[in-house]
PDB file of N, CA and C in Angstrom:
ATOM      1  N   UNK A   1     -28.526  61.394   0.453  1.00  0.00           N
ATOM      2  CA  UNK A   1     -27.314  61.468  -0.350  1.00  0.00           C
ATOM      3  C   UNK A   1     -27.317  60.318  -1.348  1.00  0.00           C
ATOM      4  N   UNK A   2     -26.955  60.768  -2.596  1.00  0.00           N
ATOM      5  CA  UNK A   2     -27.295  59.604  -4.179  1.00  0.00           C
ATOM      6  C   UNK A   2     -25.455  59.058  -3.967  1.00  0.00           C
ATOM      7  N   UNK A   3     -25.410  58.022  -4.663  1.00  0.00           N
ATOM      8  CA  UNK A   3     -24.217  57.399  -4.410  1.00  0.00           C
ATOM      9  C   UNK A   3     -24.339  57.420  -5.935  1.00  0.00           C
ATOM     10  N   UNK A   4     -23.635  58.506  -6.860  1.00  0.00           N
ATOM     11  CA  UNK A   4     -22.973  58.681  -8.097  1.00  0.00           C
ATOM     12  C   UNK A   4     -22.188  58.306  -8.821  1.00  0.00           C
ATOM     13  N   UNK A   5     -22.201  57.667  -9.886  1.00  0.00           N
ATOM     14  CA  UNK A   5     -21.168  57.163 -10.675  1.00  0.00           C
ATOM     15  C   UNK A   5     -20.105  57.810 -10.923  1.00  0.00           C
ATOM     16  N   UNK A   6     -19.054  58.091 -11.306  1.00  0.00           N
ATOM     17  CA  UNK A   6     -17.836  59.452 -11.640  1.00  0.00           C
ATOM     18  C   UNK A   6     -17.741  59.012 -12.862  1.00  0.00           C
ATOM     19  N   UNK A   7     -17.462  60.236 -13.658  1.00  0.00           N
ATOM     20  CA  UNK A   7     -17.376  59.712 -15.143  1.00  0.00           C
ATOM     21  C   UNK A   7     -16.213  60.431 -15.206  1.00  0.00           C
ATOM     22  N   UNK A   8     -15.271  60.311 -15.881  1.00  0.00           N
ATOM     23  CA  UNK A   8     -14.338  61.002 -16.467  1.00  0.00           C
ATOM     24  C   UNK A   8     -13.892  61.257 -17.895  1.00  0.00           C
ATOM     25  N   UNK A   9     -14.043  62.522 -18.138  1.00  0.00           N
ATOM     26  CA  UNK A   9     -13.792  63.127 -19.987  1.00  0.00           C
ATOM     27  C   UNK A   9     -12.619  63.211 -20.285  1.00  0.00           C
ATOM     28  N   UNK A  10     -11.832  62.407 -20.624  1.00  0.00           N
ATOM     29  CA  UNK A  10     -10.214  62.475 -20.558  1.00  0.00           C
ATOM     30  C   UNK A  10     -10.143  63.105 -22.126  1.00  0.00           C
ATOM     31  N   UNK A  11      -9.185  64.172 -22.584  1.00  0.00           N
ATOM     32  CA  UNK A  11      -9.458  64.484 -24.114  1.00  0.00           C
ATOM     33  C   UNK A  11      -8.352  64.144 -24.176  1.00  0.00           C
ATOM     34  N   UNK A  12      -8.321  64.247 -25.954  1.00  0.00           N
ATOM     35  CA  UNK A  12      -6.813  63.830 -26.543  1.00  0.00           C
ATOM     36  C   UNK A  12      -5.758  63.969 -26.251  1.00  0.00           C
ATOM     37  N   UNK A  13      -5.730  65.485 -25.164  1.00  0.00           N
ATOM     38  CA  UNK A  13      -4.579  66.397 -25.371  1.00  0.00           C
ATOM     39  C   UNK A  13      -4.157  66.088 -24.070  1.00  0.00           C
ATOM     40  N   UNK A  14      -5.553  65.592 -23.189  1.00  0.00           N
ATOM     41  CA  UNK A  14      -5.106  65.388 -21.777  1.00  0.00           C
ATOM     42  C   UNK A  14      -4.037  63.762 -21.782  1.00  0.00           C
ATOM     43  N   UNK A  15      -4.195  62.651 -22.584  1.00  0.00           N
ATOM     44  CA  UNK A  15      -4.097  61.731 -22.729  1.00  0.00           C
ATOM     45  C   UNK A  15      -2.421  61.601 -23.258  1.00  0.00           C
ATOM     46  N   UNK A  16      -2.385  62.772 -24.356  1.00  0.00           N
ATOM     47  CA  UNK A  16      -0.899  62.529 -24.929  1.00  0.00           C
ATOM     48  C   UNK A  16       0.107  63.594 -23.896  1.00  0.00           C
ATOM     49  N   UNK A  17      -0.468  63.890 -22.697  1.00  0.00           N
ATOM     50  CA  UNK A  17       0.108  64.690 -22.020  1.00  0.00           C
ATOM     51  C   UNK A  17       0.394  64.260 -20.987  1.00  0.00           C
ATOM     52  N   UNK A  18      -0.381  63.088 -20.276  1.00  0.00           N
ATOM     53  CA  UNK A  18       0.125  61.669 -19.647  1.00  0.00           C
ATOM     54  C   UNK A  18       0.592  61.021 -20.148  1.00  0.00           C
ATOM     55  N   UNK A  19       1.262  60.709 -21.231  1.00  0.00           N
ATOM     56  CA  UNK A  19       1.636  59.413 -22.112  1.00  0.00           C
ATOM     57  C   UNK A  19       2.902  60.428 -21.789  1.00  0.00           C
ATOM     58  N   UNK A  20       3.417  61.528 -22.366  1.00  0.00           N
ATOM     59  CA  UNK A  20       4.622  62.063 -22.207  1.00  0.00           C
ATOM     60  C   UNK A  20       5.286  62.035 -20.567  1.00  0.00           C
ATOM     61  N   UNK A  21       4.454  62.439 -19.379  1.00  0.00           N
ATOM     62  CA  UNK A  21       4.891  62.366 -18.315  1.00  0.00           C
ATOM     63  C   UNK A  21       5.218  61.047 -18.025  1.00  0.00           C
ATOM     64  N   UNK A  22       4.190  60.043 -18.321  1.00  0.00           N
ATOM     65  CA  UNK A  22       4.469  58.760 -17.536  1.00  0.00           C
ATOM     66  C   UNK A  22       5.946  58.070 -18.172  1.00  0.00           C
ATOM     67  N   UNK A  23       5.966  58.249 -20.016  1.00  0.00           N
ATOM     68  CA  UNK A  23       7.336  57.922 -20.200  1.00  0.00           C
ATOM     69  C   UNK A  23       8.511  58.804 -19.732  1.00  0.00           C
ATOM     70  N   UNK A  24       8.740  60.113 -19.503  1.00  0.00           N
ATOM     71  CA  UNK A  24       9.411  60.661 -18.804  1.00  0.00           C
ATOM     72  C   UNK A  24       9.836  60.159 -17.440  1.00  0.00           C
ATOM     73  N   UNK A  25       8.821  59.943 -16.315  1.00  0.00           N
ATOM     74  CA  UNK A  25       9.214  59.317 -15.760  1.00  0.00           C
ATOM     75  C   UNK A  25       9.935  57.667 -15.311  1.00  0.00           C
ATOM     76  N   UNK A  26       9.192  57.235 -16.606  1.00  0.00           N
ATOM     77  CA  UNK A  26       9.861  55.704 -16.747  1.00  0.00           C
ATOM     78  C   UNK A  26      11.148  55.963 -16.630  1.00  0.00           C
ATOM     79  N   UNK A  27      11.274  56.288 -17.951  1.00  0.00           N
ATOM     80  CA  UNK A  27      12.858  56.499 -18.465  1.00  0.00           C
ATOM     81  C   UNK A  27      13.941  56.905 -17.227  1.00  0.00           C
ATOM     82  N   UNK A  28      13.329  58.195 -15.992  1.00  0.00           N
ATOM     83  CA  UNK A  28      14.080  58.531 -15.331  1.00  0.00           C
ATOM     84  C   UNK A  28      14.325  57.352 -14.127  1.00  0.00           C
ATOM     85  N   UNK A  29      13.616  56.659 -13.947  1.00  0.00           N
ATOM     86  CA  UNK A  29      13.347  55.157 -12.870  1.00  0.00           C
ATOM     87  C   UNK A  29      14.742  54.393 -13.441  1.00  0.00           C
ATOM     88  N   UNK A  30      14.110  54.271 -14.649  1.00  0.00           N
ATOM     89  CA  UNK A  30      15.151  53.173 -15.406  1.00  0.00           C
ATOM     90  C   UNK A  30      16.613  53.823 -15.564  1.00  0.00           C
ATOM     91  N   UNK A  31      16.586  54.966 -15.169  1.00  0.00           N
ATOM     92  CA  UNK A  31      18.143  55.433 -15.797  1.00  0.00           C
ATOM     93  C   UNK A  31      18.641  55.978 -14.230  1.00  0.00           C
ATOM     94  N   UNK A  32      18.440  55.989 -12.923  1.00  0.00           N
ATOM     95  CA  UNK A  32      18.790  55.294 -11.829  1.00  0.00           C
ATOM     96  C   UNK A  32      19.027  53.865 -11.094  1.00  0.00           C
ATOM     97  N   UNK A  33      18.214  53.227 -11.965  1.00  0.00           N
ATOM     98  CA  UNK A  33      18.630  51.630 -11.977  1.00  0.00           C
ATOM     99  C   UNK A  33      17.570  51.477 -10.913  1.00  0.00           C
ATOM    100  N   UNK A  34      16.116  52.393 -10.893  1.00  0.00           N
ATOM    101  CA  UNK A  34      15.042  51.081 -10.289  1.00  0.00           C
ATOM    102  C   UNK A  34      14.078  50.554 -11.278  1.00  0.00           C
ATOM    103  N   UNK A  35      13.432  49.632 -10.882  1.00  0.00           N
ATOM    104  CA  UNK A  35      12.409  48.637 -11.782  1.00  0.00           C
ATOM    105  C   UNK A  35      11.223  49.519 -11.874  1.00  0.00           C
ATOM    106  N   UNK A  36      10.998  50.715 -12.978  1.00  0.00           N
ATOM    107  CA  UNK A  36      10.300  51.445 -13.139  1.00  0.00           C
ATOM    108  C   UNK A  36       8.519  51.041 -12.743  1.00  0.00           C
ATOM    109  N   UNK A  37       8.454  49.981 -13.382  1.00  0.00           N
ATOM    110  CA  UNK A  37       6.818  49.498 -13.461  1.00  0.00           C
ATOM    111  C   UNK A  37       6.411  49.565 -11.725  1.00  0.00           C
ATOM    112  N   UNK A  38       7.620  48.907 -11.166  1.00  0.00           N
ATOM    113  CA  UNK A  38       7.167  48.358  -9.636  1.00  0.00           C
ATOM    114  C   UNK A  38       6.505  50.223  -8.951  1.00  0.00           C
ATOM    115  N   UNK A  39       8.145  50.539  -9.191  1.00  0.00           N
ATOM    116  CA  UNK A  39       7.529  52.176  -8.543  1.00  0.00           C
ATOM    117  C   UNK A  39       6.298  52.855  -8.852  1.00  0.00           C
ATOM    118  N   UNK A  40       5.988  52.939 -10.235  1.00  0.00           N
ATOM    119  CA  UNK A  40       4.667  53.554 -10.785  1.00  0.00           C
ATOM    120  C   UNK A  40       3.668  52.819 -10.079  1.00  0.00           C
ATOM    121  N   UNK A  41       3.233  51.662 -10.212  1.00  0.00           N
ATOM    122  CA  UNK A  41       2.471  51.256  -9.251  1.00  0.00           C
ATOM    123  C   UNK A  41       2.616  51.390  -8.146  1.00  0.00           C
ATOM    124  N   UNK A  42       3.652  51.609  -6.876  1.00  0.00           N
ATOM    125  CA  UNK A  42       3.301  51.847  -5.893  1.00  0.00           C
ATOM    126  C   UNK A  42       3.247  53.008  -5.739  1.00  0.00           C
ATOM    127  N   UNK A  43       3.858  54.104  -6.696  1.00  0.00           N
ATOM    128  CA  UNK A  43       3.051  55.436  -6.169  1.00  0.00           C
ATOM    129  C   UNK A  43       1.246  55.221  -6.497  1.00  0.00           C
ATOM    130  N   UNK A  44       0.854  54.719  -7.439  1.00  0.00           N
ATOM    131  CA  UNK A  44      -0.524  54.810  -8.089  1.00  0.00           C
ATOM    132  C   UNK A  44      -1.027  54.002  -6.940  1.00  0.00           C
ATOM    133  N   UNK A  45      -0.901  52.875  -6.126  1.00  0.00           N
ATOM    134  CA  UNK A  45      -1.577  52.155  -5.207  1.00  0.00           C
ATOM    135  C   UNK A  45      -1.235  52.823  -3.845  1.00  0.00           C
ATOM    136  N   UNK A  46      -0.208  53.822  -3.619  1.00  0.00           N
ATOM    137  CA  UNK A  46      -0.218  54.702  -2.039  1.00  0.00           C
ATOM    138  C   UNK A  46      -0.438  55.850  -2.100  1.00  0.00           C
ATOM    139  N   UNK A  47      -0.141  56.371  -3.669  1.00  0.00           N
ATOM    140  CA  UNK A  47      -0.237  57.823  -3.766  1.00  0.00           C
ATOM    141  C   UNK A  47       1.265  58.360  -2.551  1.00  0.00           C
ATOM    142  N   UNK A  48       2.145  57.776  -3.052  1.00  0.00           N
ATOM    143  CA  UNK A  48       3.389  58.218  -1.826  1.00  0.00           C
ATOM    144  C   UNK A  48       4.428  58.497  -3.156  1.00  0.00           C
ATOM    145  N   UNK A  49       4.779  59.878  -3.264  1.00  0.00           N
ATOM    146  CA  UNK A  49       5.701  60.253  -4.235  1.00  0.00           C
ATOM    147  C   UNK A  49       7.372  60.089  -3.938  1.00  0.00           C
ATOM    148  N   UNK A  50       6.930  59.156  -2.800  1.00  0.00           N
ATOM    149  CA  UNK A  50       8.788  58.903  -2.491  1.00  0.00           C
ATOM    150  C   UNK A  50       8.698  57.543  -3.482  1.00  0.00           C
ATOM    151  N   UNK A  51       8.086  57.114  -4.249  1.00  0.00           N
ATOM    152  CA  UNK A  51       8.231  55.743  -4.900  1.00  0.00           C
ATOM    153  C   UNK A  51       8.826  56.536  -6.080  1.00  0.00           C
ATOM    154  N   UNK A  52       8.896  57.983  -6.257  1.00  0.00           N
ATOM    155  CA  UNK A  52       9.450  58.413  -7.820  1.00  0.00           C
ATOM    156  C   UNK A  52      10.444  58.824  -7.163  1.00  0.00           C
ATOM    157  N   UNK A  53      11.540  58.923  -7.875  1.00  0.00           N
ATOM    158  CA  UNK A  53      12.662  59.660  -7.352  1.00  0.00           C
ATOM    159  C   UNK A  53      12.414  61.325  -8.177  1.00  0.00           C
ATOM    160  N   UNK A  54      13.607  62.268  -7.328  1.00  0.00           N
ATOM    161  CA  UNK A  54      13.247  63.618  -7.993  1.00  0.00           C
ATOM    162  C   UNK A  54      14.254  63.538  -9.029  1.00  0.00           C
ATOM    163  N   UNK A  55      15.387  62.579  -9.574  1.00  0.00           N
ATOM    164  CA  UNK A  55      16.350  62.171 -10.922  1.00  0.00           C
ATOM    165  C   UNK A  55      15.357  63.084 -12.471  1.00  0.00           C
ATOM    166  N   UNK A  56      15.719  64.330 -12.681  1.00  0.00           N
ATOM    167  CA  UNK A  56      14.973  64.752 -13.373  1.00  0.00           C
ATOM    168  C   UNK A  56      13.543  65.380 -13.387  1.00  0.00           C
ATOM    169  N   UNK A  57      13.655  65.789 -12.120  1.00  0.00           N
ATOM    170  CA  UNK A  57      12.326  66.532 -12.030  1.00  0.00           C
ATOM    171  C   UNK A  57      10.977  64.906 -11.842  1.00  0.00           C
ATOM    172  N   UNK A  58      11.108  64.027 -11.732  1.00  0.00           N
ATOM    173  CA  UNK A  58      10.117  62.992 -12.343  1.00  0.00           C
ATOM    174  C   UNK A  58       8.812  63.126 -11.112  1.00  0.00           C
ATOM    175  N   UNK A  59       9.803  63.208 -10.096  1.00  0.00           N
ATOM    176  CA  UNK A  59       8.429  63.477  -8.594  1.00  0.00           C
ATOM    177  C   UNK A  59       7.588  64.280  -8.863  1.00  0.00           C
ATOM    178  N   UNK A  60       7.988  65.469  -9.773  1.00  0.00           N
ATOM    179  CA  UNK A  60       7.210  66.756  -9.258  1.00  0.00           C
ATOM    180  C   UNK A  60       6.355  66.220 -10.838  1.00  0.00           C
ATOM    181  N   UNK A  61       6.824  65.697 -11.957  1.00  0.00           N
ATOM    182  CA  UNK A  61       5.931  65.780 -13.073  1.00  0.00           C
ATOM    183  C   UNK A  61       5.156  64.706 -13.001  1.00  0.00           C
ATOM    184  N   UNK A  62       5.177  63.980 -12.085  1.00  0.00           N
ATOM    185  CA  UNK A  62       4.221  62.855 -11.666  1.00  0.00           C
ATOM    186  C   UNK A  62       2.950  62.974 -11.111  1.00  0.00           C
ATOM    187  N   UNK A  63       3.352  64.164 -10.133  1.00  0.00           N
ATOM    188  CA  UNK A  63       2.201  64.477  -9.227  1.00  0.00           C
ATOM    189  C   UNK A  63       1.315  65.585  -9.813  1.00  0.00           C
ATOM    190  N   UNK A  64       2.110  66.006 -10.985  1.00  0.00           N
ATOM    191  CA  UNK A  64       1.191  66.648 -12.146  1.00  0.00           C
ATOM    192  C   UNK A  64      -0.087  66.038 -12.635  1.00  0.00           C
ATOM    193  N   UNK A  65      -0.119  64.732 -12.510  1.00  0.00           N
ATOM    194  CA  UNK A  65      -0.922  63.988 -12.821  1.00  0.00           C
ATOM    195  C   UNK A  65      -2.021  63.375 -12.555  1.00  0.00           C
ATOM    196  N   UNK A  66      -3.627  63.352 -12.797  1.00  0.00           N
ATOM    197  CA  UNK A  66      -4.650  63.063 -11.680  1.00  0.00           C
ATOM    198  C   UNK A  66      -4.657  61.812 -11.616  1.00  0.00           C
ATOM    199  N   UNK A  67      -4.125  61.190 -10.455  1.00  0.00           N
ATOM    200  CA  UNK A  67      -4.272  59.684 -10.246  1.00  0.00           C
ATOM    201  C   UNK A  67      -5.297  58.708 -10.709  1.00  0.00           C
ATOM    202  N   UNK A  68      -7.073  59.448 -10.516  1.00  0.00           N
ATOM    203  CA  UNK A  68      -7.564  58.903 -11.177  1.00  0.00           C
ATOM    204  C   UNK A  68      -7.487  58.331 -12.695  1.00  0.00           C
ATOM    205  N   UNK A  69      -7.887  59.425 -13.588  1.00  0.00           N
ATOM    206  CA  UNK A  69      -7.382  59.882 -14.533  1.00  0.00           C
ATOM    207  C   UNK A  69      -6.314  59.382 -15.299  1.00  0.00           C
ATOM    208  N   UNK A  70      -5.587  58.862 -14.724  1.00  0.00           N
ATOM    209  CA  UNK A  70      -3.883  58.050 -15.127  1.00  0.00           C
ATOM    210  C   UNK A  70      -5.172  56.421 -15.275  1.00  0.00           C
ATOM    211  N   UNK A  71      -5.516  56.155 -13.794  1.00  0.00           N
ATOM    212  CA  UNK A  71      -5.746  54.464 -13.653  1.00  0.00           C
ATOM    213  C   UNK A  71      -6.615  54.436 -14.630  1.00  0.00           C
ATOM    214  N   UNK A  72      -7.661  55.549 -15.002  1.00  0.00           N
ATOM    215  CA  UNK A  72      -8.651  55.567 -15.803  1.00  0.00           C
ATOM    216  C   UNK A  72      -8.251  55.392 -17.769  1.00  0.00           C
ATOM    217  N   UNK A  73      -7.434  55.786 -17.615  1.00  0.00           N
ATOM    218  CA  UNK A  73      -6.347  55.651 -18.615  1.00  0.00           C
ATOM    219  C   UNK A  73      -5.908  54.308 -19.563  1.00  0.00           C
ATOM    220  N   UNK A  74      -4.869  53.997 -17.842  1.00  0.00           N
ATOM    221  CA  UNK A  74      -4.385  52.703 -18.207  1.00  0.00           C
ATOM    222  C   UNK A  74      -5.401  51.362 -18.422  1.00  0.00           C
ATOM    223  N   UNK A  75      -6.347  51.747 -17.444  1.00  0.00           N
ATOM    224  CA  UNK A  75      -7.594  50.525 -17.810  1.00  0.00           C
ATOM    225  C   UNK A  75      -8.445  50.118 -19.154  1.00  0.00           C
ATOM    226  N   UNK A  76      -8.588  51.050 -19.507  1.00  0.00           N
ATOM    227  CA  UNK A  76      -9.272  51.854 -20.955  1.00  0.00           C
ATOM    228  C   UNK A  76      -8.057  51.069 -21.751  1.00  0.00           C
ATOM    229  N   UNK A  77      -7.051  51.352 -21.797  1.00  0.00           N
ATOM    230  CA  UNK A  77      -5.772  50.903 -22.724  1.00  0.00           C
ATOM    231  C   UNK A  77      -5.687  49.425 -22.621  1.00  0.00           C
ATOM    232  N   UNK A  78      -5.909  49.227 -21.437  1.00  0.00           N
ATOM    233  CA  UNK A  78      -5.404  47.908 -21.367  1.00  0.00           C
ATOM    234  C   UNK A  78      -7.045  46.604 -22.046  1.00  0.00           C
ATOM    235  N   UNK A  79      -7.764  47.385 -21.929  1.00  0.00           N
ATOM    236  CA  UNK A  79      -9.168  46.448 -22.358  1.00  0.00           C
ATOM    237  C   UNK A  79      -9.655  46.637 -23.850  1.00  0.00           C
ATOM    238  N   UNK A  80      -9.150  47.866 -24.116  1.00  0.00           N
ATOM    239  CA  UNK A  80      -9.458  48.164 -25.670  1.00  0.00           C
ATOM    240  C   UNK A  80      -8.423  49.029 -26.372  1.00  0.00           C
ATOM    241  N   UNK A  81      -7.424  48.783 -25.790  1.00  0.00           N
ATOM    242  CA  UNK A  81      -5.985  48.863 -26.589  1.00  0.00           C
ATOM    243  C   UNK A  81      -5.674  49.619 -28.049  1.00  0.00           C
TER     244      UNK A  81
END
């Protein structure tokens, strides 16, 4: 068994289609009065969708989302912005 790199092809459409969910869900964090950032990360570090609330559908459009794919995302953004 080869121990494989994972590559991931994230396209444009996939990218502005996480950018819409993840602010969707911000917004819905923040407009219950929790500290949005904290929750997103702990769903992204347990994968436990009780860290989103369902305030707007946000649980279910969260888990829309491939976890990888999201971190793969934000890392990419955050190093070459």
């Amino acid at each position: 068994m080869e121990d494989a790199t994972i590559k991931f092809q994230l396209t444009e459409d996939t990218n502005k289609e996480m950018k819409r969910i993840l602010t969707s869900v911000y917004c819905s964090l923040s407009e219950k009065g929790y500290n949005p950032i904290n929750q997103i990360v702990g769903y992204l570090l347990s994968e436990d969708p009780t860290y989103i609330t369902n305030y707007n559908n946000a649980r279910k459009e969260i888990t829309m989302i491939d976890r990888d794919e999201l971190m793969q995302a934000l890392v990419k953004n955050y190093l070459f912005g």
